[in-house]
N, C-alpha and C. Protein backbone atom coordinates (compact mmCIF):
# COMPACT_ATOMS: atom_id res chain seq x y z
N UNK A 1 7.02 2.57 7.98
CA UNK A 1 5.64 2.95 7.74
C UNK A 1 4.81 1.69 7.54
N UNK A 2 3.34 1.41 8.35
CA UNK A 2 2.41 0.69 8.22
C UNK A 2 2.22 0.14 6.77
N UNK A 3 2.14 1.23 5.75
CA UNK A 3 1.96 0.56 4.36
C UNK A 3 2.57 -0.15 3.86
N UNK A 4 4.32 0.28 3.88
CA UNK A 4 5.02 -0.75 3.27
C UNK A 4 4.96 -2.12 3.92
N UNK A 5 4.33 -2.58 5.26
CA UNK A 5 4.30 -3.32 5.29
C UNK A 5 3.24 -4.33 5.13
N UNK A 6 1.87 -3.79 4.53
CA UNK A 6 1.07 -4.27 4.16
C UNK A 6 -0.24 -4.29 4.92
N UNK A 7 -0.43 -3.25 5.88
CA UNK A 7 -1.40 -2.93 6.20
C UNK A 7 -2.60 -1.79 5.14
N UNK A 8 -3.46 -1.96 5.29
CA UNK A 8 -4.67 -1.46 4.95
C UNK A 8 -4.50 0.34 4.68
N UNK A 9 -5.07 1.02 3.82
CA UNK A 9 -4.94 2.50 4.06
C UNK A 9 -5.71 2.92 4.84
N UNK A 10 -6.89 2.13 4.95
CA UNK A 10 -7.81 2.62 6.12
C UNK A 10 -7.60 2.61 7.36
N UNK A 11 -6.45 1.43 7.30
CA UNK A 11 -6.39 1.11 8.95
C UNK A 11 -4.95 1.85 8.94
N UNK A 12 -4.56 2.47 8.26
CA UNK A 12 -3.32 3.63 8.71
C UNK A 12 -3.84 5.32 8.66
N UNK A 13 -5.04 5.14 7.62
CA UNK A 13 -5.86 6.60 8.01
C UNK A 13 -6.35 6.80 9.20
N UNK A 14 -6.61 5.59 10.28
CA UNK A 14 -7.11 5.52 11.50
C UNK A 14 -6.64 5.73 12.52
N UNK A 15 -5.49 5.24 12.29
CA UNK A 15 -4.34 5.05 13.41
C UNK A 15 -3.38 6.42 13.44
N UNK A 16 -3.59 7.30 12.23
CA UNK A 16 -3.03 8.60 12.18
C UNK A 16 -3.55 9.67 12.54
N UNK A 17 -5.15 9.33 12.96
CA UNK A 17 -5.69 10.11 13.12
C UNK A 17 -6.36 11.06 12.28
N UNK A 18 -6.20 10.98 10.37
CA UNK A 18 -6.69 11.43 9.65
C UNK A 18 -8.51 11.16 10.03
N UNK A 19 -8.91 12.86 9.87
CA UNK A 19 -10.38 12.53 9.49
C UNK A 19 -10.76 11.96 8.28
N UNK A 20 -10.31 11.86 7.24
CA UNK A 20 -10.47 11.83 5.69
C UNK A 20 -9.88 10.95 5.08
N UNK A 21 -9.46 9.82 4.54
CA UNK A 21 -9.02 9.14 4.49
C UNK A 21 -7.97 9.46 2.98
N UNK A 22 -8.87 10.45 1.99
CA UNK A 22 -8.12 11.25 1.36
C UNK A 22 -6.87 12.22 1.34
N UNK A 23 -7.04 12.98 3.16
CA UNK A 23 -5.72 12.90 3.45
C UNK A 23 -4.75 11.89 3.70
N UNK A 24 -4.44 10.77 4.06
CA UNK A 24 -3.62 9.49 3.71
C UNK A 24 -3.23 9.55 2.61
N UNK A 25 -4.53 9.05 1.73
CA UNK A 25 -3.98 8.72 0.31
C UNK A 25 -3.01 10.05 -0.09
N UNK A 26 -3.70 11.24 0.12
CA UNK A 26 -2.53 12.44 -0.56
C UNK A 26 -0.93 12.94 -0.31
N UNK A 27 -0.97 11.71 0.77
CA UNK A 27 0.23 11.95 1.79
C UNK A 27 1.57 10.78 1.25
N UNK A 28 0.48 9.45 1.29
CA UNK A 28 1.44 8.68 1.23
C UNK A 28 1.10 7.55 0.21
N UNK A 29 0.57 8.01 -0.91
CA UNK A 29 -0.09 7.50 -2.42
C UNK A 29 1.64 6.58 -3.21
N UNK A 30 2.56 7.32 -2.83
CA UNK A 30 4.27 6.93 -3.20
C UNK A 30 4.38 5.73 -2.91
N UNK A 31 3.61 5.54 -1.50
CA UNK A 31 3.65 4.12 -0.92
C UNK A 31 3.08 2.53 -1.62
N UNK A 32 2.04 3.37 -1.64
CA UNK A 32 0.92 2.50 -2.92
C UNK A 32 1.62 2.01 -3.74
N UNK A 33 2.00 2.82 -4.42
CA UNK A 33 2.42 2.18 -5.82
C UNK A 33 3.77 1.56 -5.68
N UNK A 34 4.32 1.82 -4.82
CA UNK A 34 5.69 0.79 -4.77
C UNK A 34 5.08 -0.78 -4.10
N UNK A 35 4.20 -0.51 -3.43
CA UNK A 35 3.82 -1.93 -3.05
C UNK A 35 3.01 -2.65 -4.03
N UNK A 36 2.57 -1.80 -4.62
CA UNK A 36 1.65 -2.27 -6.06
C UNK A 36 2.98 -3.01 -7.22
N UNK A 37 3.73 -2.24 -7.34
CA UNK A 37 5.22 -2.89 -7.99
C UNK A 37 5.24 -4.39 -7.45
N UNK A 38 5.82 -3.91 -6.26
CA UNK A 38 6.41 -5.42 -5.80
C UNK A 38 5.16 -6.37 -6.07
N UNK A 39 3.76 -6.18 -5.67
CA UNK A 39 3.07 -7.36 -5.94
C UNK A 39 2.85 -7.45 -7.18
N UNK A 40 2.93 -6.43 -7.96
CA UNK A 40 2.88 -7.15 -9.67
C UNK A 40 4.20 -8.23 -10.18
N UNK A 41 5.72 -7.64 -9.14
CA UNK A 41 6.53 -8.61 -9.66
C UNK A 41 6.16 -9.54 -9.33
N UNK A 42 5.82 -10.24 -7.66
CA UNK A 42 5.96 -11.55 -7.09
C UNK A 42 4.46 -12.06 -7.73
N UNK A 43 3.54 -11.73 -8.70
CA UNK A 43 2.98 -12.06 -9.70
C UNK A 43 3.40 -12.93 -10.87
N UNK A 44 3.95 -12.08 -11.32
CA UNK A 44 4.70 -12.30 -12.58
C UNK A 44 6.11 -13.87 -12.20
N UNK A 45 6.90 -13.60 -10.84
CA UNK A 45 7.46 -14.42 -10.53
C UNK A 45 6.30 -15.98 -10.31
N UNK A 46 5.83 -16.10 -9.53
CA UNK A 46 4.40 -16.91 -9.42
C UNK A 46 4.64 -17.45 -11.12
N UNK A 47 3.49 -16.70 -11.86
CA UNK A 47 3.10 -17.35 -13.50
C UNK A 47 4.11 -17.98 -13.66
N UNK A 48 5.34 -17.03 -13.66
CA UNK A 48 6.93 -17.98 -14.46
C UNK A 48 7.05 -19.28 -14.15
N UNK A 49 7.08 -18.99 -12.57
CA UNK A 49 7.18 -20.76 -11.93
C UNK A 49 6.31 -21.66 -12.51
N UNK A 50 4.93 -21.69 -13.45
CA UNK A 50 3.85 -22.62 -13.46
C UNK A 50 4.67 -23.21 -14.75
């Protein structure tokens, strides 16, 4: 899937053909937040290193 790899929700609401972009988010919101994870770790990894 487009998200996990770091494309845009808009530009996967587009490409799916959703009119609404709210359908996306209601579909594949699971996605979000696991990528939201990983960039809070490689965050947190980042600070450590300074």
């Amino acid at each position: 899937m487009q998200l996990g790899k770091g494309f845009s929700i808009q530009y996967v609401s587009k490409r799916l053909g959703h009119a609404d972009i709210t359908t996306t988010l209601s579909i594949y919101s699971h996605l979000l937040e696991e990528s939201q994870k990983q960039e809070e770790n490689k965050t947190l990894e980042v600070l450590r290193s300074m």
